[in-house]
C-alpha atoms as a PDB file:
ATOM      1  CA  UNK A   1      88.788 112.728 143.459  1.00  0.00           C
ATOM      2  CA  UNK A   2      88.447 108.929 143.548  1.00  0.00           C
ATOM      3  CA  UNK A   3      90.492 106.236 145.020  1.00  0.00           C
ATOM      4  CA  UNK A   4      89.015 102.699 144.017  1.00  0.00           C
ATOM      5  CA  UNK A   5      90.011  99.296 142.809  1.00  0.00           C
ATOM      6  CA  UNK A   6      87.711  96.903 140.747  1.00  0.00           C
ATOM      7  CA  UNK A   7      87.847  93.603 139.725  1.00  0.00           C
ATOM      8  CA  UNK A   8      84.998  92.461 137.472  1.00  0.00           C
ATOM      9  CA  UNK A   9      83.239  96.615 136.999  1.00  0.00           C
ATOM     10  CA  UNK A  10      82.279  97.043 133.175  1.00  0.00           C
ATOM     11  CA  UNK A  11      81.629 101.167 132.817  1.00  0.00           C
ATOM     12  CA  UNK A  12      79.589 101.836 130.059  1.00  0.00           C
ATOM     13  CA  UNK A  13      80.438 104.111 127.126  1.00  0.00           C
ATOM     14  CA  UNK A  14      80.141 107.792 129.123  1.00  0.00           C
ATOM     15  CA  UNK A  15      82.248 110.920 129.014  1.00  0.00           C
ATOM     16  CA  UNK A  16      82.759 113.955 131.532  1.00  0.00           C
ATOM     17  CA  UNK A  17      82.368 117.400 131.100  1.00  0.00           C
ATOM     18  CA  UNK A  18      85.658 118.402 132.387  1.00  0.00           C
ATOM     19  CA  UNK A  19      89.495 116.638 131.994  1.00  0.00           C
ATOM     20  CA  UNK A  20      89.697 113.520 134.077  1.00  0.00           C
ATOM     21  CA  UNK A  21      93.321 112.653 134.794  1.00  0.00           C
ATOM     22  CA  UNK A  22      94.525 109.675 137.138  1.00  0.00           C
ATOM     23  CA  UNK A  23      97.360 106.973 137.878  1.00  0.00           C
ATOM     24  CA  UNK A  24      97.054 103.306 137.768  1.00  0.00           C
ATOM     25  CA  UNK A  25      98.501 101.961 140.845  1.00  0.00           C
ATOM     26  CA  UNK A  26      98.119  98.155 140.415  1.00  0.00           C
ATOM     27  CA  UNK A  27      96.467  95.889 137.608  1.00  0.00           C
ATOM     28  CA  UNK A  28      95.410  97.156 134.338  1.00  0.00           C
ATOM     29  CA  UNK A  29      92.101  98.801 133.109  1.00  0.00           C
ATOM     30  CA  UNK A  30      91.465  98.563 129.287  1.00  0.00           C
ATOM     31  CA  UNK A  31      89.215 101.398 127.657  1.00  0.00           C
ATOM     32  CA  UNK A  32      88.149 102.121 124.016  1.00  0.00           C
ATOM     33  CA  UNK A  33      89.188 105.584 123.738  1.00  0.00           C
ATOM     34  CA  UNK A  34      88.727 107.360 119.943  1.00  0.00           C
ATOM     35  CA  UNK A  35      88.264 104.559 117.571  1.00  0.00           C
ATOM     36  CA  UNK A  36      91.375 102.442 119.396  1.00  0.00           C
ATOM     37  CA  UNK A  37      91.386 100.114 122.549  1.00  0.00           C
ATOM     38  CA  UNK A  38      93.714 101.321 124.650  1.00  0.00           C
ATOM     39  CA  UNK A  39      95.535  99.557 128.286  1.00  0.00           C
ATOM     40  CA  UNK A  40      96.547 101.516 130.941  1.00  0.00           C
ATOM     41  CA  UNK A  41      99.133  99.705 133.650  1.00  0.00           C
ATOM     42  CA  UNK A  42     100.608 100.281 136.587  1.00  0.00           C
ATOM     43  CA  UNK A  43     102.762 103.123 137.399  1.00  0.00           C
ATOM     44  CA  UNK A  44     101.014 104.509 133.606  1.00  0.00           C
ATOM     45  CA  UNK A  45      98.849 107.853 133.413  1.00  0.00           C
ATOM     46  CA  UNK A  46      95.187 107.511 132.164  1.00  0.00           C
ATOM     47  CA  UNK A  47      93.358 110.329 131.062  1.00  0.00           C
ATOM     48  CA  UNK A  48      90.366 111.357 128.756  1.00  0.00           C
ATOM     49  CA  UNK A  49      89.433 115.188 127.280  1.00  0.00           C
ATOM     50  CA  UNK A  50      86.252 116.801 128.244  1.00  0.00           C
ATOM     51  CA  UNK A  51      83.664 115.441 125.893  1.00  0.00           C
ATOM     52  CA  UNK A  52      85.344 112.502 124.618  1.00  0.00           C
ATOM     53  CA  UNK A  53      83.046 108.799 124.618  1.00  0.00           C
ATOM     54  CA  UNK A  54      84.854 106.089 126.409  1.00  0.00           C
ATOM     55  CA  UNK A  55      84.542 103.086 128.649  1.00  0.00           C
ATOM     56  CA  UNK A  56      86.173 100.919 131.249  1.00  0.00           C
ATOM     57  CA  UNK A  57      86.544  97.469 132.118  1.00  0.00           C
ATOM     58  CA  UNK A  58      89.428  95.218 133.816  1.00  0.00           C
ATOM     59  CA  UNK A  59      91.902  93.358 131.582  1.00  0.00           C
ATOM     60  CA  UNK A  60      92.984  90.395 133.828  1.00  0.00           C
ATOM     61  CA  UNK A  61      91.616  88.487 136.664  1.00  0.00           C
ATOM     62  CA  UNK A  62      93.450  91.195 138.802  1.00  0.00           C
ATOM     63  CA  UNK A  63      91.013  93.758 137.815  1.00  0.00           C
ATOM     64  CA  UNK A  64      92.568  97.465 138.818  1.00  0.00           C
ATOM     65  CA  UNK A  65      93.231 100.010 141.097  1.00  0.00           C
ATOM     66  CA  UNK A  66      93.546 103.719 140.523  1.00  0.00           C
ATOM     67  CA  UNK A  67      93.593 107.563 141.594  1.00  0.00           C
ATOM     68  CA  UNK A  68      92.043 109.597 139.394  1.00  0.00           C
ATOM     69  CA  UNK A  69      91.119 113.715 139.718  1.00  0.00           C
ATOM     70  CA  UNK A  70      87.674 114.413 138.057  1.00  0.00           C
ATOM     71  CA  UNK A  71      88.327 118.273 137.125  1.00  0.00           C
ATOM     72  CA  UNK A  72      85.787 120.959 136.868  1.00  0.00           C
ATOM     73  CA  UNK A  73      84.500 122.000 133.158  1.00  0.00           C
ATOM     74  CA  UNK A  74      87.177 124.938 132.129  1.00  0.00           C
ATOM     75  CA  UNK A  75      89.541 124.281 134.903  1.00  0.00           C
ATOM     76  CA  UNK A  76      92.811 123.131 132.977  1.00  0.00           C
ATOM     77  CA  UNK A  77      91.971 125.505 130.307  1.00  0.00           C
ATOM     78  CA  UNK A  78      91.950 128.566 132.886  1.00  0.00           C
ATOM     79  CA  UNK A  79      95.597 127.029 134.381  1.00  0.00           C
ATOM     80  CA  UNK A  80      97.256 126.926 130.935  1.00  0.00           C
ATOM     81  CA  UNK A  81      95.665 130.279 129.967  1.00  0.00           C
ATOM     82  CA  UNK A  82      97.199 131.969 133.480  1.00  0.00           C
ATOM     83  CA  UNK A  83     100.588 130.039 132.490  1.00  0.00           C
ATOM     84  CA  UNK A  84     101.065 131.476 128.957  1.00  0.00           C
ATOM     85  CA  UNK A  85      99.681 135.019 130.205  1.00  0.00           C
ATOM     86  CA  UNK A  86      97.170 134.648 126.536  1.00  0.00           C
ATOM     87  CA  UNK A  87      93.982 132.961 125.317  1.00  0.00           C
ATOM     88  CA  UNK A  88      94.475 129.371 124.564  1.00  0.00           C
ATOM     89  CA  UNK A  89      91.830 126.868 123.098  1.00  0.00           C
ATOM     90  CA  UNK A  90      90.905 124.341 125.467  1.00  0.00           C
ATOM     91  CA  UNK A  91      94.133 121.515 125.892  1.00  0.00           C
ATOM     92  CA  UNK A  92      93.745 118.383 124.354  1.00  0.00           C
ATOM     93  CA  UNK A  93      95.466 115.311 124.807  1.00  0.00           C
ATOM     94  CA  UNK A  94      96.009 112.639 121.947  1.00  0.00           C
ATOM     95  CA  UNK A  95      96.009 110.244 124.157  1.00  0.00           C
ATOM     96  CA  UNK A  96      94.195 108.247 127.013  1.00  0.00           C
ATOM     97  CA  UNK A  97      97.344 106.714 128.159  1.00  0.00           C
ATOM     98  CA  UNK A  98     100.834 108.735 128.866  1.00  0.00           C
ATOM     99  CA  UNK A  99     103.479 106.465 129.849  1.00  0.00           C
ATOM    100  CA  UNK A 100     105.902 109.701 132.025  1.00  0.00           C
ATOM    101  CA  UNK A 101     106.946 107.669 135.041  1.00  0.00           C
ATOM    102  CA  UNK A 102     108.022 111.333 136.233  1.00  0.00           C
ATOM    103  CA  UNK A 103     104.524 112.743 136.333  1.00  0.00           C
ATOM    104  CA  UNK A 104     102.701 109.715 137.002  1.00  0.00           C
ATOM    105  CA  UNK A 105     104.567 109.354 140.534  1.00  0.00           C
ATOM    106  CA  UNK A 106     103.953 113.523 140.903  1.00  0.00           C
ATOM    107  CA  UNK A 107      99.904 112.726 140.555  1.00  0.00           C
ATOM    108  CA  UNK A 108      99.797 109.746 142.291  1.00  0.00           C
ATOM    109  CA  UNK A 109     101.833 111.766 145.735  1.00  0.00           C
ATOM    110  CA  UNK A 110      99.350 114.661 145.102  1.00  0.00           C
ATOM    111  CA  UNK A 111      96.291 112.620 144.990  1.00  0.00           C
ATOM    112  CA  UNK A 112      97.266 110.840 148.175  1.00  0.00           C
ATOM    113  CA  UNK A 113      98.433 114.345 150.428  1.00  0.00           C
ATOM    114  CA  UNK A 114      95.222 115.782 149.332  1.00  0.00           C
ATOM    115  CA  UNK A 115      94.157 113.245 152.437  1.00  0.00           C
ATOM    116  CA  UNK A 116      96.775 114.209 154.626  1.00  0.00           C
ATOM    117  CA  UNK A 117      95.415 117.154 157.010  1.00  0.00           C
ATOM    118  CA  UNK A 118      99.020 117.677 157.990  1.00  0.00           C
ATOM    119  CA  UNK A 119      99.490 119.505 154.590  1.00  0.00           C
ATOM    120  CA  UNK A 120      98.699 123.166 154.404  1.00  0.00           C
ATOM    121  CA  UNK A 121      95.646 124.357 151.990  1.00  0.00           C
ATOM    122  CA  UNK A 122      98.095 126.539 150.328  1.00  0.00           C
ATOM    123  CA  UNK A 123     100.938 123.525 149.840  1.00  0.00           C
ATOM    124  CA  UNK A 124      98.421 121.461 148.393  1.00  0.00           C
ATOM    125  CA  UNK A 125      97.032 124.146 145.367  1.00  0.00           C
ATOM    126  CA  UNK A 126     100.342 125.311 144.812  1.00  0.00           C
ATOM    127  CA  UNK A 127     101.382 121.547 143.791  1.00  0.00           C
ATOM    128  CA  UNK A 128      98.341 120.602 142.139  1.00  0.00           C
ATOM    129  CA  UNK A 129      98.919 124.074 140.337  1.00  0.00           C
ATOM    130  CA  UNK A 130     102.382 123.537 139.412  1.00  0.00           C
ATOM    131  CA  UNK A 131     102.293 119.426 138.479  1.00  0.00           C
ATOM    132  CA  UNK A 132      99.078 120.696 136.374  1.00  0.00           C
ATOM    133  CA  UNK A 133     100.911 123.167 134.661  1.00  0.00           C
ATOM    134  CA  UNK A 134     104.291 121.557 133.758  1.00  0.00           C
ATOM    135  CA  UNK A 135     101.918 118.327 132.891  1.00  0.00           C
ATOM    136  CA  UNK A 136     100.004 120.297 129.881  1.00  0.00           C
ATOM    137  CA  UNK A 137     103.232 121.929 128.922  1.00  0.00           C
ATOM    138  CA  UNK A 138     105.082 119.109 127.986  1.00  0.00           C
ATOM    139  CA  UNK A 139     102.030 116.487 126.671  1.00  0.00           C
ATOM    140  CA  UNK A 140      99.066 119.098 125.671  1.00  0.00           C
ATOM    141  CA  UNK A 141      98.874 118.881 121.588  1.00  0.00           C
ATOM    142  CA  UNK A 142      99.187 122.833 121.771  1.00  0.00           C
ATOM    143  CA  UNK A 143     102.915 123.975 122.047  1.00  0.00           C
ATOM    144  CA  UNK A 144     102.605 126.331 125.326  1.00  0.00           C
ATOM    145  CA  UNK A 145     105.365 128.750 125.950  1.00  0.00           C
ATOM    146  CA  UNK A 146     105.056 129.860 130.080  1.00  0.00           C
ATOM    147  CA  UNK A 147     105.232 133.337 130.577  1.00  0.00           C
ATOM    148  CA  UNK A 148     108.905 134.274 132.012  1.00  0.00           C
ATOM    149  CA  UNK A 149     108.992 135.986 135.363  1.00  0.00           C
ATOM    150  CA  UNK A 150     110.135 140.017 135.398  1.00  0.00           C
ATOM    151  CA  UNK A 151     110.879 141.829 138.628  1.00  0.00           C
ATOM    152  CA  UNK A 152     107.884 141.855 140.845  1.00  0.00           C
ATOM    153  CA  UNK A 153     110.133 143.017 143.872  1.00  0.00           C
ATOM    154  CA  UNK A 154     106.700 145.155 145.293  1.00  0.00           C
ATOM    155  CA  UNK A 155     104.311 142.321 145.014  1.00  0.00           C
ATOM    156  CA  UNK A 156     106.672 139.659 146.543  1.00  0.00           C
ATOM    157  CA  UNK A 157     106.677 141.895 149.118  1.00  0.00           C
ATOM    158  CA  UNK A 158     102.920 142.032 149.346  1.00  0.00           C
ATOM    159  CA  UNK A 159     102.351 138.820 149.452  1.00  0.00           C
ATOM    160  CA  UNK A 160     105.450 137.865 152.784  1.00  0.00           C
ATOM    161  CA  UNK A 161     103.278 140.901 154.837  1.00  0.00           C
ATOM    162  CA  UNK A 162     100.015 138.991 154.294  1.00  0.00           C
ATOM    163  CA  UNK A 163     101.711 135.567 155.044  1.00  0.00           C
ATOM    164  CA  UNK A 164     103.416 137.139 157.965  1.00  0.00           C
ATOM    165  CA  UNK A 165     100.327 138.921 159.484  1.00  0.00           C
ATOM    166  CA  UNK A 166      97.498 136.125 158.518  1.00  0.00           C
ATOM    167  CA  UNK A 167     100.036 133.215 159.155  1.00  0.00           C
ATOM    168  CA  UNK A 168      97.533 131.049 161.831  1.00  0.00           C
ATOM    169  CA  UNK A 169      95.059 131.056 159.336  1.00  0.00           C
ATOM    170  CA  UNK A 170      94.327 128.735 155.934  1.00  0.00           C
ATOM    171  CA  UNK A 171      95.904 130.734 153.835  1.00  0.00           C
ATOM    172  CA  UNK A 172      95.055 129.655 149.925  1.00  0.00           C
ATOM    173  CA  UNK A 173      96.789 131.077 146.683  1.00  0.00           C
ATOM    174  CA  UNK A 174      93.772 132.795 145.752  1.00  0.00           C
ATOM    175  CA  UNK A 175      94.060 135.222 148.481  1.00  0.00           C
ATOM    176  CA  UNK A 176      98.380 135.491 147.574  1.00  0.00           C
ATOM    177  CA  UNK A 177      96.991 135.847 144.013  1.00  0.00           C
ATOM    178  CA  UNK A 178      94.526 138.737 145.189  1.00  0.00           C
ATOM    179  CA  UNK A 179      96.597 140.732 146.963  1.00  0.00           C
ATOM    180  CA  UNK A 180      99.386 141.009 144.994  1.00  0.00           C
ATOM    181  CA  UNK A 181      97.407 141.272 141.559  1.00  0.00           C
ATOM    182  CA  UNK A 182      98.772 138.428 139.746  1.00  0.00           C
ATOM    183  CA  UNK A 183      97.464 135.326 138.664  1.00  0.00           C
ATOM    184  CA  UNK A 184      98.420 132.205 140.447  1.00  0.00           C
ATOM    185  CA  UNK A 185     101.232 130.897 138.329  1.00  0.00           C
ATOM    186  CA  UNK A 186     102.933 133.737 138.046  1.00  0.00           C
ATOM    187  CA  UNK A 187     102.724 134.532 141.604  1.00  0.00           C
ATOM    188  CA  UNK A 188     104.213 130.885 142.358  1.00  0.00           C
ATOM    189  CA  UNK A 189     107.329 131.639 139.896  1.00  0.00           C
ATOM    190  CA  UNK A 190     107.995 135.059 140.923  1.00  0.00           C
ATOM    191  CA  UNK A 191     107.866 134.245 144.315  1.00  0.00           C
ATOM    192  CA  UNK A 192     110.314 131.334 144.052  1.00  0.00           C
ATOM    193  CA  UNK A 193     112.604 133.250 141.700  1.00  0.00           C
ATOM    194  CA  UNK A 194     112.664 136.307 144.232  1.00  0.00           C
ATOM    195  CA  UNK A 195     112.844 134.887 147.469  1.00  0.00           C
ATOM    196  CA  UNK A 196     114.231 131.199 146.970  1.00  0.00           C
ATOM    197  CA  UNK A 197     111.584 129.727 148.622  1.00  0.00           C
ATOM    198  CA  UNK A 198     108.000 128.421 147.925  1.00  0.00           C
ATOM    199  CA  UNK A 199     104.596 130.661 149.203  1.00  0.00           C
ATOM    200  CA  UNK A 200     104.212 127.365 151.457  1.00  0.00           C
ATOM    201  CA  UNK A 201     107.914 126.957 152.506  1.00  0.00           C
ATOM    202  CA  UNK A 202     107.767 130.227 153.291  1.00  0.00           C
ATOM    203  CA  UNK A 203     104.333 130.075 155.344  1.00  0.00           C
ATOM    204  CA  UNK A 204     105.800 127.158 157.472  1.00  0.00           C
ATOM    205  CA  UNK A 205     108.799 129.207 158.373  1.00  0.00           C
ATOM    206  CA  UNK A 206     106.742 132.081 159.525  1.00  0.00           C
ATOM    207  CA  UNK A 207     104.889 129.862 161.639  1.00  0.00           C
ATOM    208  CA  UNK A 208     107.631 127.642 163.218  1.00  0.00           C
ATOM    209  CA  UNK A 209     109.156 131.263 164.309  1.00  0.00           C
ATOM    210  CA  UNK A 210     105.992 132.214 165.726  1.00  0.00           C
ATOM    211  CA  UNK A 211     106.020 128.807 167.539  1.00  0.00           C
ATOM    212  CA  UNK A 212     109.746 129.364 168.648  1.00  0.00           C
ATOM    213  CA  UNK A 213     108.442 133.087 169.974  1.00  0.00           C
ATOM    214  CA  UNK A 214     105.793 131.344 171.967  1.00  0.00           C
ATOM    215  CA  UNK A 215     107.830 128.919 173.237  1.00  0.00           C
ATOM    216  CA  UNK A 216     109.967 131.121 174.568  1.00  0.00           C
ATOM    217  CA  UNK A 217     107.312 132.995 176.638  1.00  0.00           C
ATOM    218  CA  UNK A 218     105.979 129.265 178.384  1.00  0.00           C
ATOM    219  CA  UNK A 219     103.415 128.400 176.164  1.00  0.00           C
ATOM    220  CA  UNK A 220     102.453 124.982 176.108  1.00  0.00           C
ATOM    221  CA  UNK A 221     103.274 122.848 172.637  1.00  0.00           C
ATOM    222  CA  UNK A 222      99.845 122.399 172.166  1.00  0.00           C
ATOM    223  CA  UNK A 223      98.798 126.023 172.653  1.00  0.00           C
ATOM    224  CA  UNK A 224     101.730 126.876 170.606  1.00  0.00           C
ATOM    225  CA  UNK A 225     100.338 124.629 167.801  1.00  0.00           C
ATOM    226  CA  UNK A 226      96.901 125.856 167.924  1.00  0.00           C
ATOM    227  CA  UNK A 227      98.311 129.558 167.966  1.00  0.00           C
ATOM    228  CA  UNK A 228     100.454 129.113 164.975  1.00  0.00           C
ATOM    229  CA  UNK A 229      97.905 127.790 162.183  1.00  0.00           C
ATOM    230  CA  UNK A 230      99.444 123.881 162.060  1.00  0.00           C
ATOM    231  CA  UNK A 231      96.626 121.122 162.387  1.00  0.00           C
ATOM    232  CA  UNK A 232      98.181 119.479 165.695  1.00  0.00           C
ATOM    233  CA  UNK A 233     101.020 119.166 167.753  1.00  0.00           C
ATOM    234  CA  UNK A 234     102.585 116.578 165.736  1.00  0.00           C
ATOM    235  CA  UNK A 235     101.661 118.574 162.613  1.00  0.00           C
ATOM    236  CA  UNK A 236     104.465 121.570 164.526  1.00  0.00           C
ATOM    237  CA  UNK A 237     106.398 118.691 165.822  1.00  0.00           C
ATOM    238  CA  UNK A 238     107.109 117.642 161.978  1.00  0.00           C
ATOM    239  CA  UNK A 239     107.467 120.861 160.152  1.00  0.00           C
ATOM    240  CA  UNK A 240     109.514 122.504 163.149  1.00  0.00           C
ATOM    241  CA  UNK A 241     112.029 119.375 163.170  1.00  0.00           C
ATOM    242  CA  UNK A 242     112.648 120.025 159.147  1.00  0.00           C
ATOM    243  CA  UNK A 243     113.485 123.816 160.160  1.00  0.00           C
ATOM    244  CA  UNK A 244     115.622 123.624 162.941  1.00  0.00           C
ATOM    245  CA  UNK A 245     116.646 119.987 163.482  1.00  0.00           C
ATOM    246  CA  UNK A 246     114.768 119.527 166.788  1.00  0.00           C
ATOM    247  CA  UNK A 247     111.524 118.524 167.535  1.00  0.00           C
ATOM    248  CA  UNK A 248     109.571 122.021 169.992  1.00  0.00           C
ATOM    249  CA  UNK A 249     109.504 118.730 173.241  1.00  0.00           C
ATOM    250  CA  UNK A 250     113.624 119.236 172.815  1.00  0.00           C
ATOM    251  CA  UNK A 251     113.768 122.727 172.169  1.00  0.00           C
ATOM    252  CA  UNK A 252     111.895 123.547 175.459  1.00  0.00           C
ATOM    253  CA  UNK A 253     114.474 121.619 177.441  1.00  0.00           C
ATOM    254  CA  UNK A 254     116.994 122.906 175.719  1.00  0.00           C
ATOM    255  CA  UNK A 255     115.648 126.481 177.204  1.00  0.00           C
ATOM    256  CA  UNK A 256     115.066 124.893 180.520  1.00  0.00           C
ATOM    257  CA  UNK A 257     118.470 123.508 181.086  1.00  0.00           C
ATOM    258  CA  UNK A 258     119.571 127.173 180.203  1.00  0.00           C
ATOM    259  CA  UNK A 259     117.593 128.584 182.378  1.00  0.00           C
ATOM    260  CA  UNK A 260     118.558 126.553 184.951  1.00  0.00           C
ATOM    261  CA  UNK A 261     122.119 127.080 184.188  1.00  0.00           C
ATOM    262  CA  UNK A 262     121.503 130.664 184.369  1.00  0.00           C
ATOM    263  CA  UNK A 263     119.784 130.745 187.540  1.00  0.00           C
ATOM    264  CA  UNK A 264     122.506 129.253 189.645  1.00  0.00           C
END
């Protein structure tokens, strides 16, 4: 991952051995990309196959600024293969610019959480997985067709007992994907199509229940937080606020003033 902005860099003609795949956020970066000169703006999608010559230099004064994921040799090609459930050629793009103000704003968010600790291991894969996926589908030259869901009712199931029992750990969707013995993407639909929920939606509940438990018993917040697998206290503060409409500070008084109540 790289987040930079130049003004008067001049890269060289060079190419990468895996998909590169970024967002211009301000400016505009000019490249010479298979026998045409191409301009990438803001708010536009810039991009170059695995293998594929190109170079880079600013087109105004104003130089530009940009997000860009450098991916590992094979690593779209094993996505779209999991997708389709069949062997698929590597994807190629036509390409180096893909003006999708849709996509471009779904990279740009992902590239930036990637630096937010408050966002779960598993949150993050499952989005980069999913934006990935629905990315190649709809600009990749080949024509993928994602493999439709069927009843995984027993694996669904597999996969909310690990959540539930290895919840205060970093869970990641290689360990959902290994225990119920399906790949990632189909886990992520099946999942969603079963249960109405997300793997990480579904993690976060777990844990703000756990919290709630604790709570209940006197813990501290901080304990609680530490207990239940989120980052910090304002990490449970956030995610149990978007469950239950209260931050855990309110929810203790809340159980105080009952208590109290009770007592006399």
């Amino acid at each position: 991952m790289l987040h930079a902005a130049y003004r008067k860099q001049i890269f060289s003609p060079h190419f990468h051995e895996g998909h590169v795949i970024g967002v211009i956020e301000k400016g505009c970066l000019g490249f010479d990309y298979r026998g045409e000169r191409v301009v990438a703006g803001a708010g536009e999608i810039n991009m170059a196959d695995p293998g594929e010559v190109h170079n880079g230099f600013a087109v105004s004064e104003e130089g530009w600024q940009y997000r860009m994921f450098y991916l590992k040799p094979g690593q779209l090609d094993r996505i779209l293969n999991e997708c389709c459930d069949q062997k698929i050629p590597m994807p190629f793009f036509k390409k180096g610019v893909i003006r999708d103000p849709g996509f471009a704003k779904k990279i740009r968010t992902l590239h930036q959480d990637f630096e937010n600790p408050d966002i779960s291991r598993l949150e993050i894969e499952s989005r980069f997985y999913s934006i990935m996926t629905g990315f190649m589908v709809k600009h990749a030259f080949q024509k993928a067709v994602p493999k439709s869901p069927g009843s995984e009712q027993n694996r669904v199931i597999k996969i909310k007992e690990y959540i539930q029992s290895f919840y205060d750990t970093d869970i990641c969707l290689d360990d959902l994907s290994r225990v119920a013995g399906i790949s990632r993407y189909y886990l992520l639909r099946v999942f969603e199509r079963d249960t109405g929920l997300t793997p990480h939606t579904y993690l976060n509940l777990v844990r703000v229940k756990r919290a709630r438990e604790l709570m209940e018993k006197n813990v501290s917040i901080i304990e609680t937080a530490h207990a239940t697998g989120f980052f910090d206290q304002s990490h449970l503060n956030r995610i149990f606020k978007k469950f239950y409409g209260i931050t855990p500070g309110q929810f203790r008084e809340i159980k105080r003033k009952k208590y109290e109540r009770d007592k006399a």
